[in-house]
PDB file of N, CA and C in Angstrom:
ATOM      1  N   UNK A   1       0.844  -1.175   0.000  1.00  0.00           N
ATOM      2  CA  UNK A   1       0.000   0.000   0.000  1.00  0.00           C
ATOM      3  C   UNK A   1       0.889   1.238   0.000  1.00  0.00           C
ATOM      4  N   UNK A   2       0.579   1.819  -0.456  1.00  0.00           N
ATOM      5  CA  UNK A   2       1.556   3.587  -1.033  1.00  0.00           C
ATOM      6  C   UNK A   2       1.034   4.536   0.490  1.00  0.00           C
ATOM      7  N   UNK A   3       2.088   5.284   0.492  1.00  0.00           N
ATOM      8  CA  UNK A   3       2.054   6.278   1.862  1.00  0.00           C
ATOM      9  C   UNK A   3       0.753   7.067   1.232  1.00  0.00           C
ATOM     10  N   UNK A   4      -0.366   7.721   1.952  1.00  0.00           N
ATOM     11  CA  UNK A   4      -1.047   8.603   1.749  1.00  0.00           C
ATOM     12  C   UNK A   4      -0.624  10.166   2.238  1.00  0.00           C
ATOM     13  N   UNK A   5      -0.573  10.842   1.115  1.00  0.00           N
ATOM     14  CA  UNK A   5      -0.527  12.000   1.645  1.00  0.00           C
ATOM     15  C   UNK A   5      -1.511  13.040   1.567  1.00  0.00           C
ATOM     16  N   UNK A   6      -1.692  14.534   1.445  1.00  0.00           N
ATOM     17  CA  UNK A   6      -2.382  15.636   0.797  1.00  0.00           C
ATOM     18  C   UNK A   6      -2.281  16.227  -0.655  1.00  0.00           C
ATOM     19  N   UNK A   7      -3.170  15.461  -1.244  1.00  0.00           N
ATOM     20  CA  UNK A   7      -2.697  15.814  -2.422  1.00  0.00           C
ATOM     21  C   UNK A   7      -2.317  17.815  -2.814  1.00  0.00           C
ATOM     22  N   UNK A   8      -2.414  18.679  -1.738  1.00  0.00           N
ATOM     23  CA  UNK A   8      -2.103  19.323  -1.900  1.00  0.00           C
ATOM     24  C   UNK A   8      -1.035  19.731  -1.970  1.00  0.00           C
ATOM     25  N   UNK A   9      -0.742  19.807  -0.350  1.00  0.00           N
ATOM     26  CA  UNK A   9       0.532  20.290   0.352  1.00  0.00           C
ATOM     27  C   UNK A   9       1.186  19.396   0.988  1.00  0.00           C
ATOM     28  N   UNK A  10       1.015  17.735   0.192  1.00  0.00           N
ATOM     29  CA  UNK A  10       1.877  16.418   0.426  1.00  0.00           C
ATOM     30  C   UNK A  10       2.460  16.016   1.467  1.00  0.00           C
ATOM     31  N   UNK A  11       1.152  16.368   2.751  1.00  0.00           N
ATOM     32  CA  UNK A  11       2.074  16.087   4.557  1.00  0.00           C
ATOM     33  C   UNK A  11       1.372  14.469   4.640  1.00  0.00           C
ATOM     34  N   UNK A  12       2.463  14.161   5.080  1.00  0.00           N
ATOM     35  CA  UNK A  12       2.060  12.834   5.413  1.00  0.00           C
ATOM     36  C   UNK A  12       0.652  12.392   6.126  1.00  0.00           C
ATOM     37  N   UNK A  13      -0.334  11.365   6.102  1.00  0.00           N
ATOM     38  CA  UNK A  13      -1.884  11.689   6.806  1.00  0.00           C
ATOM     39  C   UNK A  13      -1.774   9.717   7.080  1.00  0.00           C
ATOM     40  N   UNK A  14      -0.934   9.934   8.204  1.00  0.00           N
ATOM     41  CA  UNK A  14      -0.911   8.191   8.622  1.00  0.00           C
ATOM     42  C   UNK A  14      -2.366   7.778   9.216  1.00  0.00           C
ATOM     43  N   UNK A  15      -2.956   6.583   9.325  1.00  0.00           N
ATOM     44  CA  UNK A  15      -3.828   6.328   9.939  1.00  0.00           C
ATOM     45  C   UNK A  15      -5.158   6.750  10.815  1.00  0.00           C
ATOM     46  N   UNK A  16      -6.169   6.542  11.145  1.00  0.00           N
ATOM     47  CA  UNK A  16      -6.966   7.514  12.040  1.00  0.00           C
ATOM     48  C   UNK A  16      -6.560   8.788  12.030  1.00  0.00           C
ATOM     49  N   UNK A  17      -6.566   9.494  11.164  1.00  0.00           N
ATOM     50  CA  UNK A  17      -6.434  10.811  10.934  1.00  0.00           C
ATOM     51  C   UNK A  17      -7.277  11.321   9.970  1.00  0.00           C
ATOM     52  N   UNK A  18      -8.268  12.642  10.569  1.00  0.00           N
ATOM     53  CA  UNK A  18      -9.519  13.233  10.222  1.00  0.00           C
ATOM     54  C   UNK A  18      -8.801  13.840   8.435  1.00  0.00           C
ATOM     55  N   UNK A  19      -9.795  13.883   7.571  1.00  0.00           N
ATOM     56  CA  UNK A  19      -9.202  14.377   6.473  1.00  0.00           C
ATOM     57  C   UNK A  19     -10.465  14.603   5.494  1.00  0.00           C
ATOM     58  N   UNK A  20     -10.114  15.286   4.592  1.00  0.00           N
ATOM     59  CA  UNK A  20     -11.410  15.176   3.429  1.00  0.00           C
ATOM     60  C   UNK A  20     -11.182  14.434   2.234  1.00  0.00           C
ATOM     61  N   UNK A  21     -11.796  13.795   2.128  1.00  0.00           N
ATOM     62  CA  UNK A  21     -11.672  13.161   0.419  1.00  0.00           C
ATOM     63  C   UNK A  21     -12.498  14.012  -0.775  1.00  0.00           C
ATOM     64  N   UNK A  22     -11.774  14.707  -1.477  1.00  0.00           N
ATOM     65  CA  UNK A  22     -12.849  15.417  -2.863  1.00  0.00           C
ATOM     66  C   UNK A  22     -12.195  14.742  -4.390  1.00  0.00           C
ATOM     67  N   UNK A  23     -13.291  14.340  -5.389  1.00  0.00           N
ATOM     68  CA  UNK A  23     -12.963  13.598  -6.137  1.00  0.00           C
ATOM     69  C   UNK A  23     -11.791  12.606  -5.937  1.00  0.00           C
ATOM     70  N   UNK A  24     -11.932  12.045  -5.366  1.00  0.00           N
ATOM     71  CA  UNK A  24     -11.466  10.587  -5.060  1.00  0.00           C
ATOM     72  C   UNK A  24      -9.587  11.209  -4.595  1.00  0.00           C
ATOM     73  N   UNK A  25      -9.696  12.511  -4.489  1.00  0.00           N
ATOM     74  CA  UNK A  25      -7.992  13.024  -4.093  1.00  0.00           C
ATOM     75  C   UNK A  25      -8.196  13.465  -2.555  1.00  0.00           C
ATOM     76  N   UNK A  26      -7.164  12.724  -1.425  1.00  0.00           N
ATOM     77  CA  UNK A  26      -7.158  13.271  -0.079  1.00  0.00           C
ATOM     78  C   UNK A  26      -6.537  14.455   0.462  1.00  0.00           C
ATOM     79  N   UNK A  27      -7.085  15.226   0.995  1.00  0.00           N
ATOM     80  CA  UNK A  27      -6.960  16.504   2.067  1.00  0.00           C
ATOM     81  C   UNK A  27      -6.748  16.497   3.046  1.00  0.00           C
ATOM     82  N   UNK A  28      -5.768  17.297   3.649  1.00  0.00           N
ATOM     83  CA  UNK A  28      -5.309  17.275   5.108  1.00  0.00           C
ATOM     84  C   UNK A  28      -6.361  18.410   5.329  1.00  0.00           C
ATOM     85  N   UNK A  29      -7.203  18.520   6.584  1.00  0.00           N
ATOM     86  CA  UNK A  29      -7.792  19.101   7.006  1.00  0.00           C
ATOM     87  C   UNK A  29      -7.091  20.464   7.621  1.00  0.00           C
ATOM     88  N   UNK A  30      -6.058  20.934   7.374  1.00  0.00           N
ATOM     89  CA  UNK A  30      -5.280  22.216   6.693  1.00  0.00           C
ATOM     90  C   UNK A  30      -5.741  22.802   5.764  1.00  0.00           C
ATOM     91  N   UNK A  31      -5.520  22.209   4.492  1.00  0.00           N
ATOM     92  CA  UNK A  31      -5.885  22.431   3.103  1.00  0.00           C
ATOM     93  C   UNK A  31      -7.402  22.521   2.958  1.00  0.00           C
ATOM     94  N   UNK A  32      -7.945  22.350   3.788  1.00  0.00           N
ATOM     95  CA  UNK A  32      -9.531  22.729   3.439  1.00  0.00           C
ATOM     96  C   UNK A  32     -10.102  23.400   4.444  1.00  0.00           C
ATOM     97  N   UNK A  33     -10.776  24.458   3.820  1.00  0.00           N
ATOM     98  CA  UNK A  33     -11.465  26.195   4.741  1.00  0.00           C
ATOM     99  C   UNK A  33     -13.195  25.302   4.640  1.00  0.00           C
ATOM    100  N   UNK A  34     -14.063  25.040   5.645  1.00  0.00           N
ATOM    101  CA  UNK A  34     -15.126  23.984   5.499  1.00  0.00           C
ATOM    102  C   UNK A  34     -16.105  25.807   6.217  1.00  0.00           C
ATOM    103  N   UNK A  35     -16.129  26.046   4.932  1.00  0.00           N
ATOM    104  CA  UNK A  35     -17.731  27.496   5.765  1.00  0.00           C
ATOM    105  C   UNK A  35     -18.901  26.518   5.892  1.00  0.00           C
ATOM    106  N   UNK A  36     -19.596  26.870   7.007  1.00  0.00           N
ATOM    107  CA  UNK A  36     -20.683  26.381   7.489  1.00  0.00           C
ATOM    108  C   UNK A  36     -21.656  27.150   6.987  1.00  0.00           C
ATOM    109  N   UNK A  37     -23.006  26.871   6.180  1.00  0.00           N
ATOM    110  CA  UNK A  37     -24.262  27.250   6.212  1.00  0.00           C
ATOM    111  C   UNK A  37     -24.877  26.239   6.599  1.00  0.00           C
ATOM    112  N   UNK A  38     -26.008  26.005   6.089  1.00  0.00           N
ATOM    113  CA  UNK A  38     -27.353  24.655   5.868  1.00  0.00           C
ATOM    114  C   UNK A  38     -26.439  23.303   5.617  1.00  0.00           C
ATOM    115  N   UNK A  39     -25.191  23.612   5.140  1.00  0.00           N
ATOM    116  CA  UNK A  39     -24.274  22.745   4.858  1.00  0.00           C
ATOM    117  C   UNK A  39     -23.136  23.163   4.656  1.00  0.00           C
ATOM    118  N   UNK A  40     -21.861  22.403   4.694  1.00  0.00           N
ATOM    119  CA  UNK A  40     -20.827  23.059   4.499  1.00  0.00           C
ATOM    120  C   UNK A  40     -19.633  23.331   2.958  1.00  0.00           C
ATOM    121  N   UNK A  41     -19.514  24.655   2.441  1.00  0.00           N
ATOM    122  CA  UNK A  41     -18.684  24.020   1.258  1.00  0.00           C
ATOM    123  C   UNK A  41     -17.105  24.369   1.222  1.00  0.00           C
ATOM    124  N   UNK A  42     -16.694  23.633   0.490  1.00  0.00           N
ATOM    125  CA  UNK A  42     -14.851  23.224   1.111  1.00  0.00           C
ATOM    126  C   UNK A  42     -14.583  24.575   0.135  1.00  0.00           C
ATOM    127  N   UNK A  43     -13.074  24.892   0.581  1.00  0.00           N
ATOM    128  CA  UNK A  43     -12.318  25.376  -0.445  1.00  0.00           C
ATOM    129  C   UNK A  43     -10.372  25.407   0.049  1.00  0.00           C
ATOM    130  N   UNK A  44      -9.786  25.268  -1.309  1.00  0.00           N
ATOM    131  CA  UNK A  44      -8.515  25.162  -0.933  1.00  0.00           C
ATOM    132  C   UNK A  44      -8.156  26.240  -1.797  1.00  0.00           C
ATOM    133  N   UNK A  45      -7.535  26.667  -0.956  1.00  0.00           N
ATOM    134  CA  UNK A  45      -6.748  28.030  -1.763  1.00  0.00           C
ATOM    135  C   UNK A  45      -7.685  29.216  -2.565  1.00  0.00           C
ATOM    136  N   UNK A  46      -8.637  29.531  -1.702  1.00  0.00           N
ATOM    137  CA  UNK A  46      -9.943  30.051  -1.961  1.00  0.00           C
ATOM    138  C   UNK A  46     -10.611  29.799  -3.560  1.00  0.00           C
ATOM    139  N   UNK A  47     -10.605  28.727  -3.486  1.00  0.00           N
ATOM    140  CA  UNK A  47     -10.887  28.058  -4.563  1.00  0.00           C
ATOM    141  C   UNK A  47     -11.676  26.740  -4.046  1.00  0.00           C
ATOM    142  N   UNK A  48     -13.382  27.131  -4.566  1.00  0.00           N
ATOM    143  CA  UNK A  48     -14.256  26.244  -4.176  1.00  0.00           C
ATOM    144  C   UNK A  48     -14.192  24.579  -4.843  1.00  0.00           C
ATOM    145  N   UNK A  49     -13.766  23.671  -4.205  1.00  0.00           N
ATOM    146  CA  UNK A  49     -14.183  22.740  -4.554  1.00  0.00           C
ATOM    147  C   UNK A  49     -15.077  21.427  -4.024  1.00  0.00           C
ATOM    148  N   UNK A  50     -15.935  22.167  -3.493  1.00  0.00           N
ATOM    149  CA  UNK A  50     -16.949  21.228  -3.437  1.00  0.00           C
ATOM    150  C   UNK A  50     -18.092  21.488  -1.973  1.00  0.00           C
ATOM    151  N   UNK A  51     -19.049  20.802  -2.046  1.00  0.00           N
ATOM    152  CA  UNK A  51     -19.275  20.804  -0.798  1.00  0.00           C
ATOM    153  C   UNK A  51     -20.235  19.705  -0.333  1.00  0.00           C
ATOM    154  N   UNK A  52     -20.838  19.942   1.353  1.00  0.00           N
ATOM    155  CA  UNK A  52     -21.047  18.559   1.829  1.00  0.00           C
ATOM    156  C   UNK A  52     -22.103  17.367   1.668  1.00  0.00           C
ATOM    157  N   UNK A  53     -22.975  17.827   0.219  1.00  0.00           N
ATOM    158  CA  UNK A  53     -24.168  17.940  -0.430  1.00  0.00           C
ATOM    159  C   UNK A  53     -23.587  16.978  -1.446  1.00  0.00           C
ATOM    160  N   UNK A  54     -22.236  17.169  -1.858  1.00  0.00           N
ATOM    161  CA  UNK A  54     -21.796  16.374  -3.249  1.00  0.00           C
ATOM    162  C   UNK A  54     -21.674  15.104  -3.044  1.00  0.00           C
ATOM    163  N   UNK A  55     -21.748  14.659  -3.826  1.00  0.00           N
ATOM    164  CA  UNK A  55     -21.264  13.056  -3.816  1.00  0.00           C
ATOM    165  C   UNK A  55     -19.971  12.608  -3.954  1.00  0.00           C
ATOM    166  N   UNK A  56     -19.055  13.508  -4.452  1.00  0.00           N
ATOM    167  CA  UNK A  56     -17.828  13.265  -4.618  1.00  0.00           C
ATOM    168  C   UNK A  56     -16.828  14.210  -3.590  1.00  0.00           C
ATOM    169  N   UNK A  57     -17.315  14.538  -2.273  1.00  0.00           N
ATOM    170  CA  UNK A  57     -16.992  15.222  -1.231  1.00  0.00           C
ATOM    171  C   UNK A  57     -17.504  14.718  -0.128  1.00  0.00           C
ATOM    172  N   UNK A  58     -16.525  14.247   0.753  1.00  0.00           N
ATOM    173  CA  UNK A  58     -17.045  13.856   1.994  1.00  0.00           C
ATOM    174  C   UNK A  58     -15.887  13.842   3.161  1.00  0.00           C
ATOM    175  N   UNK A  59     -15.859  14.317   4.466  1.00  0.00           N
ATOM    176  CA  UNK A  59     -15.458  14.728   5.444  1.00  0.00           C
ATOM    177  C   UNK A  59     -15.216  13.167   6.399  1.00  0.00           C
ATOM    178  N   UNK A  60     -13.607  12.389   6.653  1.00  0.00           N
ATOM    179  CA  UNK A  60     -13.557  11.621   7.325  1.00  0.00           C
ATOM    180  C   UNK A  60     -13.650  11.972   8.441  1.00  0.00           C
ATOM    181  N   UNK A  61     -14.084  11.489   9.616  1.00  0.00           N
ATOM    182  CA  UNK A  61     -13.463  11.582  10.918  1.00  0.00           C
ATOM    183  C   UNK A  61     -12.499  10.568  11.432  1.00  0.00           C
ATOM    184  N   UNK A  62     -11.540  11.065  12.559  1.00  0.00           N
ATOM    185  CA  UNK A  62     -10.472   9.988  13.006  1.00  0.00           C
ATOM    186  C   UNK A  62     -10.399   8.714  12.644  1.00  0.00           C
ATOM    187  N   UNK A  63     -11.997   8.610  13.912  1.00  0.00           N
ATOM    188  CA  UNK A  63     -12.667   7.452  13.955  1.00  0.00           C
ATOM    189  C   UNK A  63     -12.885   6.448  13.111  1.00  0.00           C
ATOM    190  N   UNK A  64     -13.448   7.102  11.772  1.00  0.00           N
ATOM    191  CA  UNK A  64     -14.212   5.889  10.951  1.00  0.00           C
ATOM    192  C   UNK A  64     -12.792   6.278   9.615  1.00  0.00           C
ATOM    193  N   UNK A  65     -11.749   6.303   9.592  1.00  0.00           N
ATOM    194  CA  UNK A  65     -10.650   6.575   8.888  1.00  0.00           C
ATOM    195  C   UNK A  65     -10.106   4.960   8.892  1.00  0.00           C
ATOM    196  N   UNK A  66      -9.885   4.362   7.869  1.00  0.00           N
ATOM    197  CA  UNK A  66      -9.960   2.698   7.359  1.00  0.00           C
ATOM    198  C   UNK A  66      -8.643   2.625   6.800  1.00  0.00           C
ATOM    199  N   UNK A  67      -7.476   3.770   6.571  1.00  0.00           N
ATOM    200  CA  UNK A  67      -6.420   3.645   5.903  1.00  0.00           C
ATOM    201  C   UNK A  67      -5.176   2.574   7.273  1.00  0.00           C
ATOM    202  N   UNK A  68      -4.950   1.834   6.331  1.00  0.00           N
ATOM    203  CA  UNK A  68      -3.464   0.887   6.850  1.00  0.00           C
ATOM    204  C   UNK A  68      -2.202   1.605   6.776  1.00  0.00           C
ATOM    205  N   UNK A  69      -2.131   2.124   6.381  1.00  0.00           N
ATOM    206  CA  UNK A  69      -0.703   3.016   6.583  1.00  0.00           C
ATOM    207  C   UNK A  69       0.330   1.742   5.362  1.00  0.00           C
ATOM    208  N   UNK A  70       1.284   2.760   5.335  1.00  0.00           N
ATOM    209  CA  UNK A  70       2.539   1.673   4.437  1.00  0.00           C
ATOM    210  C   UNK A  70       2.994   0.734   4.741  1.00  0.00           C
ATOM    211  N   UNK A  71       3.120  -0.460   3.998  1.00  0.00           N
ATOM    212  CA  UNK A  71       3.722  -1.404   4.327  1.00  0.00           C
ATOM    213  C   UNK A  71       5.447  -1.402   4.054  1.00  0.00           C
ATOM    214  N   UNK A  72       6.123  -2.051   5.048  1.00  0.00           N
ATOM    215  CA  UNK A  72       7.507  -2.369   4.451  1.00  0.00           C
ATOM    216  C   UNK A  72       7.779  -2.850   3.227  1.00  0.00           C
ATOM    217  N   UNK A  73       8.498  -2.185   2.275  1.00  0.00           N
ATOM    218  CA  UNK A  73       8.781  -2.543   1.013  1.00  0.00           C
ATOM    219  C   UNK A  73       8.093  -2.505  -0.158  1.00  0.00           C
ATOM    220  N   UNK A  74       7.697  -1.732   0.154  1.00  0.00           N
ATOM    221  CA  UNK A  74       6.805  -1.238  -0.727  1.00  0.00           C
ATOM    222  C   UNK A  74       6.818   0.288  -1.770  1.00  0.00           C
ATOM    223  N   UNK A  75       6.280   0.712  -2.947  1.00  0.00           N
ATOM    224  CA  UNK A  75       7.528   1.971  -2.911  1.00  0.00           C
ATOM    225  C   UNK A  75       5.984   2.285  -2.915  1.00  0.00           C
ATOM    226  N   UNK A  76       6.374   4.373  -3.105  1.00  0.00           N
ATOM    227  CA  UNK A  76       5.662   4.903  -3.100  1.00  0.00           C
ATOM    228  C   UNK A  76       5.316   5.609  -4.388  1.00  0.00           C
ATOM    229  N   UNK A  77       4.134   5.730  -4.068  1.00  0.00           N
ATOM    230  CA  UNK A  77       2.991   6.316  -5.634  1.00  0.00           C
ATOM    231  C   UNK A  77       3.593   7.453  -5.924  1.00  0.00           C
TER     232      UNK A  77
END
């Protein structure tokens, strides 16, 4: 399995760690400004991409975060 990082600003996001997924690319919850109305919509680099209504946007918590982290010997993506 390949290290996960931010596809933004590429910080490492090991295990149980809260993050956003937008179009199938992960976010360190840094990289995303989450304004609250009726719902919330993301933006990185004041640049809207998406919000919590979409289907291709959704907000992990710690908790329910399913990533294994890297395995030994393995390279990276």
């Amino acid at each position: 399995m390949a290290k996960r990082v931010c596809h933004h600003c590429k910080t490492d996001l090991p295990p149980e760690t809260a993050h956003y997924e937008i179009n199938d690319e992960v976010y360190c919850t840094d990289c995303v400004k989450a304004h609250p109305y009726t719902s919330y919509s993301y933006y990185i680099n004041d640049e809207y991409v998406g919000g919590s209504e979409d289907d291709h946007t959704r907000y992990v918590e710690s908790l329910d975060d399913e990533y294994e982290g890297e395995e030994d010997g393995e390279e990276q993506q």
